[in-house]
Each structure stands twice: as structure tokens, then as C-alpha cells.
Protein backbone atom coordinates (compact mmCIF):
# COMPACT_ATOMS: atom_id res chain seq x y z
CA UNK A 1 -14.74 1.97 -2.17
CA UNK A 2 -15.44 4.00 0.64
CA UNK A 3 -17.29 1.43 2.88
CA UNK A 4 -14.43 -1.00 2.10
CA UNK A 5 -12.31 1.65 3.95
CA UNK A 6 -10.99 3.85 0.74
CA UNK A 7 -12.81 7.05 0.75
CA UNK A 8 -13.53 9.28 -2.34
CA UNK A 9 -12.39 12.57 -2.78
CA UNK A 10 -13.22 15.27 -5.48
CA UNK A 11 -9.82 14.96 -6.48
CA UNK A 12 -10.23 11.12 -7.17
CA UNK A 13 -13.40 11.70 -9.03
CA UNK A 14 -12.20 14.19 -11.19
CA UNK A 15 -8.99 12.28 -11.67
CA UNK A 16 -10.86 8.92 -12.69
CA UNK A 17 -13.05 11.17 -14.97
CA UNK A 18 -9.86 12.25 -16.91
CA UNK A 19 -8.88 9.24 -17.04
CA UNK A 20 -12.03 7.72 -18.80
CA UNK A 21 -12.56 10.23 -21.13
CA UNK A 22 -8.49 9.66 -22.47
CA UNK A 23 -9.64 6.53 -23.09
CA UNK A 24 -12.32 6.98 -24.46
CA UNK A 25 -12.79 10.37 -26.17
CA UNK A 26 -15.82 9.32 -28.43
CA UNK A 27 -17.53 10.12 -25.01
CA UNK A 28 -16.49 14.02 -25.09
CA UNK A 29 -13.56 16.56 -23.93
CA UNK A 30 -13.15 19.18 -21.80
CA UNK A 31 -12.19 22.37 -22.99
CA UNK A 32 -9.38 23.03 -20.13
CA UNK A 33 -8.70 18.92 -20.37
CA UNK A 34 -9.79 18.68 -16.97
CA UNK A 35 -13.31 18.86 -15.35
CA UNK A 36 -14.26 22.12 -13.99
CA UNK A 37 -16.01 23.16 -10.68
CA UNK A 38 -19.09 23.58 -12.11
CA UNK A 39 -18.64 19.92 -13.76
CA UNK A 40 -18.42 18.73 -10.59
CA UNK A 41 -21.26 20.29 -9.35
CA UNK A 42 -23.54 19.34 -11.94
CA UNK A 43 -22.28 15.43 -11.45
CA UNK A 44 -23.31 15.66 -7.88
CA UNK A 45 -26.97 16.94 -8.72
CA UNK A 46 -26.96 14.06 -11.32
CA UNK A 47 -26.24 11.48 -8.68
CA UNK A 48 -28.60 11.90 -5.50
CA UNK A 49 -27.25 9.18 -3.94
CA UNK A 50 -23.83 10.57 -3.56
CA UNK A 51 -23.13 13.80 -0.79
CA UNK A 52 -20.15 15.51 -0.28
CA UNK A 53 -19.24 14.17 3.73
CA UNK A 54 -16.18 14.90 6.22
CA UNK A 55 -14.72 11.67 7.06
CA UNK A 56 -14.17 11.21 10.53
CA UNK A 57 -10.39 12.14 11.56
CA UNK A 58 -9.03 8.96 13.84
CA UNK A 59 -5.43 10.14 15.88
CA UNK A 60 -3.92 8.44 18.26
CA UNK A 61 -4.96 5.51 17.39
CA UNK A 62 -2.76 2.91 19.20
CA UNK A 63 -4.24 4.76 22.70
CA UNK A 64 -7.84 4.88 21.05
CA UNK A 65 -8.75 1.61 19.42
CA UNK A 66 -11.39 -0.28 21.54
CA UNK A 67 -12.22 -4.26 21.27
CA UNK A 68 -15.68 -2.24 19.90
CA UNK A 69 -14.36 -0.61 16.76
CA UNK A 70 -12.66 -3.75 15.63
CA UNK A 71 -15.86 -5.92 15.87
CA UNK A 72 -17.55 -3.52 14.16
CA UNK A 73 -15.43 -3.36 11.47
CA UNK A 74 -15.30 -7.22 11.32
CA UNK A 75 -19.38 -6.93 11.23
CA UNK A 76 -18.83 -3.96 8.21
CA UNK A 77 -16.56 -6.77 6.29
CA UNK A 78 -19.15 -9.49 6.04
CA UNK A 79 -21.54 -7.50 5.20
CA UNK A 80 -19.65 -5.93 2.38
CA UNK A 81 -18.77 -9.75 1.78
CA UNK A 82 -22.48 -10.80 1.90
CA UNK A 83 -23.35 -7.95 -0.73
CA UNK A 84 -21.01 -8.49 -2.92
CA UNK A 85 -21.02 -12.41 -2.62
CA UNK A 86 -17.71 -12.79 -1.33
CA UNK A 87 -18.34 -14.71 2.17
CA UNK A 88 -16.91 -18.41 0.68
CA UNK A 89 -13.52 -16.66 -0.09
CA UNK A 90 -13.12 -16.01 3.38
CA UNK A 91 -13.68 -19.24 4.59
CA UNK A 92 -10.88 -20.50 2.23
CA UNK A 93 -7.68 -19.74 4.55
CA UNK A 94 -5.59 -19.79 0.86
CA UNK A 95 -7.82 -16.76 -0.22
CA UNK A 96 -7.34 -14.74 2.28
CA UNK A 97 -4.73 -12.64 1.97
CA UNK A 98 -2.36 -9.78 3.89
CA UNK A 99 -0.23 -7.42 2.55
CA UNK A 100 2.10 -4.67 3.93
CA UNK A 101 5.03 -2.64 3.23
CA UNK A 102 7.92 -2.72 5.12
CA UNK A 103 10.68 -0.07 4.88
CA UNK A 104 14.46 -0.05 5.40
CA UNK A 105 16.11 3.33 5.71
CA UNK A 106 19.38 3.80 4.09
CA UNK A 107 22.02 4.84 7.40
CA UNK A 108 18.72 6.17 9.44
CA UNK A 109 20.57 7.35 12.20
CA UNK A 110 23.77 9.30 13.14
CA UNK A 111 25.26 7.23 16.32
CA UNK A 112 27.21 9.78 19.08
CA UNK A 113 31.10 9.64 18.79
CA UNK A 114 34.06 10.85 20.79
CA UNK A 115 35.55 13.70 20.07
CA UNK A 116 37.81 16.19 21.40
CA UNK A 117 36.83 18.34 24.13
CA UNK A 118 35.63 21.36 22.69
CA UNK A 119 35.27 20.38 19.22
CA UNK A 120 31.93 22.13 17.53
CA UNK A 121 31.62 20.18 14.61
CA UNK A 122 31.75 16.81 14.04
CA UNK A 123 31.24 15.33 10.27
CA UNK A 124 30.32 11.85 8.79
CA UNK A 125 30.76 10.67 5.41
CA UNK A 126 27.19 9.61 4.78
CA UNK A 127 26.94 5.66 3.52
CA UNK A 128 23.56 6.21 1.66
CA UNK A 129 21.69 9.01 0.19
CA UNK A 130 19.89 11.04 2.84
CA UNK A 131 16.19 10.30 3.89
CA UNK A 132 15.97 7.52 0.79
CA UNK A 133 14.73 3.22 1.98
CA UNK A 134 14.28 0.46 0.39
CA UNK A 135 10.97 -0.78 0.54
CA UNK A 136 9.49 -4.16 0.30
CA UNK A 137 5.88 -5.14 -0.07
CA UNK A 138 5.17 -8.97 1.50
CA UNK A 139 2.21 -10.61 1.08
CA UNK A 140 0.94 -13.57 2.93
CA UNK A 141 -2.41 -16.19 3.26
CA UNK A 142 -4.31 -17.19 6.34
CA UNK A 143 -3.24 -20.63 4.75
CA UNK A 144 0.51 -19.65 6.51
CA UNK A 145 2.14 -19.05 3.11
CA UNK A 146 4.22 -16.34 1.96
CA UNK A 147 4.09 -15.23 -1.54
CA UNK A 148 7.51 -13.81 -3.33
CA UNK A 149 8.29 -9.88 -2.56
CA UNK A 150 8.61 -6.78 -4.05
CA UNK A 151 11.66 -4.40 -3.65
CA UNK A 152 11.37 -0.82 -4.22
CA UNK A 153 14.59 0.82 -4.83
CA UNK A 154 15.73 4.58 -4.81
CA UNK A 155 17.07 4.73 -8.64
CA UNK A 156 16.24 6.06 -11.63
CA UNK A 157 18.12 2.72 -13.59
CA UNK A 158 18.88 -0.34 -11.45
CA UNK A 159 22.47 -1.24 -11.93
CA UNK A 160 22.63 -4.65 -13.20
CA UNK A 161 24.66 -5.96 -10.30
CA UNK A 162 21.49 -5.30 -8.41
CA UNK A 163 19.06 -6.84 -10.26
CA UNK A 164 21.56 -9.67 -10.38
CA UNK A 165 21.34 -10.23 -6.70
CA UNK A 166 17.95 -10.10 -6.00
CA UNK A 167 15.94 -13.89 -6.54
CA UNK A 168 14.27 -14.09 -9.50
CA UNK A 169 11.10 -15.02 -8.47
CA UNK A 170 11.20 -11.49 -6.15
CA UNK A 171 9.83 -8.11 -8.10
CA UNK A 172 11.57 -5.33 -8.33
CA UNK A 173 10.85 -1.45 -8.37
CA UNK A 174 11.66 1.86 -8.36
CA UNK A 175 10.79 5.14 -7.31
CA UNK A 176 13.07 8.47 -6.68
CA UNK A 177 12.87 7.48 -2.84
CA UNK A 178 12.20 3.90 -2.75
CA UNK A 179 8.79 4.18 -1.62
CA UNK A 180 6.17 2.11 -2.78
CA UNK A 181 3.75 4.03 -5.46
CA UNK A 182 0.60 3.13 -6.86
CA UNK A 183 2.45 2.14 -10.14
CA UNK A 184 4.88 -0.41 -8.45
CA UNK A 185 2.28 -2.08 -6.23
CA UNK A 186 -0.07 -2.36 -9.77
CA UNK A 187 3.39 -4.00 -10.77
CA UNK A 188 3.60 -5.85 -7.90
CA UNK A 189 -0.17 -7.95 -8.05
CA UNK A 190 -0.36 -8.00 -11.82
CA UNK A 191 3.31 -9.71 -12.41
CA UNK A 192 3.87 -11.30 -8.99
CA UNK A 193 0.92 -12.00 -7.10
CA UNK A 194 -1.57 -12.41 -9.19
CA UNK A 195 0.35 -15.53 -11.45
CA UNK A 196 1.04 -17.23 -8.00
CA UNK A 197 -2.57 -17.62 -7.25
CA UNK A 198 -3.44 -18.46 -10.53
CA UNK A 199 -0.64 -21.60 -9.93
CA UNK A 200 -2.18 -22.29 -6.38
CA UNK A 201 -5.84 -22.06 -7.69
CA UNK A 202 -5.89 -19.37 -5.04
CA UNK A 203 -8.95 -17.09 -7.25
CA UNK A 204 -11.33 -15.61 -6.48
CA UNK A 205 -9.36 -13.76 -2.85
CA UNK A 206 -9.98 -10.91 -0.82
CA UNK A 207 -6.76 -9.09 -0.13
CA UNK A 208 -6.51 -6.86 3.20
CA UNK A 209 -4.10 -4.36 3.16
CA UNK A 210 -3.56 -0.84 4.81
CA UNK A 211 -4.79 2.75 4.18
CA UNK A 212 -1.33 3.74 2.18
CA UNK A 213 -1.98 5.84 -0.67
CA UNK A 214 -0.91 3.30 -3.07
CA UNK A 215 -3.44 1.17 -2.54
CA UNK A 216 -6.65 3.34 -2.53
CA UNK A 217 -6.43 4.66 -6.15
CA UNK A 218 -9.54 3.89 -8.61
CA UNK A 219 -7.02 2.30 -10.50
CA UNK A 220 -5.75 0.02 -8.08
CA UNK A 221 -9.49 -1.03 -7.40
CA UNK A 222 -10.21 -1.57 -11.24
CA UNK A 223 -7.24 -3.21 -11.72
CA UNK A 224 -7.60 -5.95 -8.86
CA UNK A 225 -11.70 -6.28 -9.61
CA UNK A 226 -10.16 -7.19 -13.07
CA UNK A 227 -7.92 -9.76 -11.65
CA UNK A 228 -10.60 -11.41 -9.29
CA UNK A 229 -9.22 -9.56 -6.36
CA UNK A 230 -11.37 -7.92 -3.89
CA UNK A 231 -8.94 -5.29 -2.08
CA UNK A 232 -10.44 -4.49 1.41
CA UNK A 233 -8.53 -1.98 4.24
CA UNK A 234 -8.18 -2.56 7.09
CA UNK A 235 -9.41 -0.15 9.97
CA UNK A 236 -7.56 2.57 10.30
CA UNK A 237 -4.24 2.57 12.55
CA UNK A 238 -5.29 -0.84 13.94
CA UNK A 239 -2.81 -2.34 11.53
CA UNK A 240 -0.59 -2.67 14.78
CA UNK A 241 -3.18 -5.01 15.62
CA UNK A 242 -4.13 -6.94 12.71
CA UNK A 243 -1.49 -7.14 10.27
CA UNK A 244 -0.01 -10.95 10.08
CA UNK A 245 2.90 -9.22 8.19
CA UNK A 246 3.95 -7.67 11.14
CA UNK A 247 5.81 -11.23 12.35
CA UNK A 248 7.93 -10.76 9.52
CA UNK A 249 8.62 -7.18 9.68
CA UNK A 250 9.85 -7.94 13.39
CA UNK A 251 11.95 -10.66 11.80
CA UNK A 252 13.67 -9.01 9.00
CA UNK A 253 14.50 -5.39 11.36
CA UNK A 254 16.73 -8.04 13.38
CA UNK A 255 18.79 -8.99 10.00
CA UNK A 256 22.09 -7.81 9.03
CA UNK A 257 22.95 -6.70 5.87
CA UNK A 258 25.82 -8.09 4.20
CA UNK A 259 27.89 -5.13 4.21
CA UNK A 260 27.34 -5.49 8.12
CA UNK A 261 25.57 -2.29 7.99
CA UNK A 262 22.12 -2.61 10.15
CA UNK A 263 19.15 -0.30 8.66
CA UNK A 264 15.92 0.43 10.48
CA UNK A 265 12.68 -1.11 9.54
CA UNK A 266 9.22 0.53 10.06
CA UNK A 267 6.05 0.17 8.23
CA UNK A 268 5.19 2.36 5.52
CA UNK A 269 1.74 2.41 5.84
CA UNK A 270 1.41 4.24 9.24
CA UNK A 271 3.10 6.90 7.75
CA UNK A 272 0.46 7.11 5.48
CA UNK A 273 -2.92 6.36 6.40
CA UNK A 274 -6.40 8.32 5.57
């Protein structure tokens, strides 16, 4: 995972480790139900070929990304490709795949008003609940074609009239503040993208999407190896660069809703990345 851009932390480890001993406790237990220090330490002796590393911190990436770090990465990619005998997929434009989040904040901004001289405080009914978006998650192919969304939306239960407006083919989620989670984007390529590529005999692909936390889970990577998905990331903060989503970010920040209210669109993965 980490050479395909998703690094491993203890955390993750220990977390997967859980994980596989709920399901399968014939295996074993731990007595505090979670691995210890020690555990860890004793797994790392086990495995030689692992060693604890500090991943190199990139900032300021839109100044610092050089033609050079992007071939490299390119050169990286095929080689993961040739290893893991993936290189025909990405000469077949309809496997190739992009993905990206997009999110629209609810009323992002207070606009200035006029107001009496000498008047202190100045009040707004807010429109929206404070700091909450909708999110979407698009997905498109090298081939041009753009698969059905997801929406993420900041409730607990979706009122019907909601659900009601939203095309059927389009998924739908939820999270307290209508970001995307790992749960929702499992949602969102088991039970929307996944059955399109199926239809468009579109399997085996390589998806490329960006460094958000939803997408670098051990479950995420299980799941997708399970569906005949290889999920690669993209270099980090370069997504600027790279992203084909991006066109249709630019696109949909221009659109009015129908309640002639504008929100803001901005990706959610650079908020998010390493």
C-alpha cells in the first residue's frame, strides 16, 4: 500500500489486526481486545522486511512540484503495474479511472451589508447549519465517460423529499457533516461503481484517486482487490495537476442552486492529504 502512495501506520496495523481476529477468533484474543505495545513490537521482529520509517512531509506543494517528481511517480506506477501485472489495464482508456470529491458548503460565506453608522452588531439568520457541505464523489474514465455520483449529506435520516429528488441511478450518503467517510465511499464502489463496470465490461481497472483518508484504509484496499480494482494515489498535492475531475468541479462551482442560493465548491481531498 505504501508504494502505491498509502502509507502504513501503527495505528492501521493494529487496527487491521483487530479487525482479523473479530473475524476470526479461532485465531486468538487479546486480553485488553486490542494489541498491546509489546505486540507490536514482537510483530516487527517477526517481519524483517518491515521498519518503522518517517515519511517524507511534502508542503507547499503547488510552489514545489517539479516536471521531475511527476515522472517519477509515473515511472513508480508502471512499475507497481509491471509487478503486479496490471500494465494492459492501463492501456485500456475504459479502465482507467479518476475519482475525486468535490464539496459544496452550506452558506460558506457571510457577504458585507449596510448598516447604520455606528451600529456594532450586525446579525444574519443563517440558511444552513454552520461549517456542514454536501459532498459528491465523481468518477470518470480516460475513455471520456462519467460514471453516476455519490452525494454525501449532513443528516442523521434523509428526509424522503430528498431522496426523492436526487436521480436514481446517483448514490446517496450520509455523515454528521456531509463529508465523505471511508464507509460511504465503500458504499459508493461496491453499489455504484463497481455494477457499472461490470455492465461496460470495464474489469479488471486501476482507479487513481487522492490521498483523502477515506480512501487509504486496509479496508478500502481489501475491498476494491476483491472487486478487481486496483486503487492507486496519486502524488501528493499534485492533484491540482492531474485530476481529470477537476473540469467538472470547475463546472459545477459555476451552477446555481435552485433555491438561487450559490454555495462554494472546493475539493475535499486537499484538505486532507498524507
Amino acid at each position: 500500500m505504501a508504494r502505491k502512495g498509502f502509507p502504513v501506520t501503527k495505528y492501521r496495523v493494529m487496527n487491521r489486526v483487530i479487525s482479523y481476529v473479530e473475524q476470526n477468533p479461532e485465531k486468538g484474543s487479546f486480553k485488553t481486545g486490542t494489541p498491546s505495545d509489546a505486540w507490536f513490537r514482537s510483530f516487527m521482529k517477526r517481519h524483517k522486511d518491515l521498519a518503522i520509517r518517517k515519511p517524507e512531509g511534502v508542503t507547499n506543494a503547488s510552489a514545489n512540484i517539479v516536471e521531475q517528481n511527476l515522472r517519477n511517480w509515473f515511472r513508480e506506477v508502471y512499475g507497481i503495474a509491471q509487478e503486479e501485472d496490471f500494465v494492459a489495464i492501463l492501456r485500456k482508456a475504459k479502465c482507467v479511472l479518476n475519482g475525486d470529491e468535490s464539496s459544496f458548503y452550506l452558506d460558506p460565506a457571510t457577504d458585507k451589508v449596510c448598516a447604520m453608522r455606528g451600529e456594532k452588531n450586525m446579525y444574519r439568520v443563517e440558511q444552513g447549519p454552520a461549517k456542514k457541505s454536501i459532498t459528491v464523489m465523481f468518477t470518470s474514465s480516460a475513455a471520456g465517460k462519467m460514471y453516476p455520483p455519490m452525494v454525501v449529506l449532513p443528516y442523521k435520516k434523509i428526509p424522503m423529499e430528498v431522496i426523492r429528488s436526487i436521480p436514481a441511478e446517483w448514490g446517496i450518503g450520509k455523515t454528521d457533516s456531509g463529508w465523505m467517510n471511508t464507509t460511504c465511499f465503500l458504499e459508493y464502489v461496491k453499489n455504484i461503481l463497481h455494477p457499472q463496470l461490470v455492465e461496460d465490461d470495464a474489469l479488471p481497472a486501476v482507479y487513481f484517486v487522492d490521498g483523502h483518508s477515506s480512501h487509504t484504509t486496509w479496508e478500502t484496499a481489501d475491498e476494491c482487490r476483491k472487486l478487481q480494482i486496483h486503487l492507486v494515489c496519486l502524488y501528493a498535492n499534485s492533484t491540482h495537476i492531474l485530476r481529470l475531475t477537476r473540469l467538472v468541479e470547475s463546472c459545477l462551482s459555476q451552477q446555481v442552486f435552485k433555491n438561487g442560493k450559490r454555495c462554494s465548491a472546493s475539493s475535499a481531498g486537499d484538505e486532507e492529504h498524507q
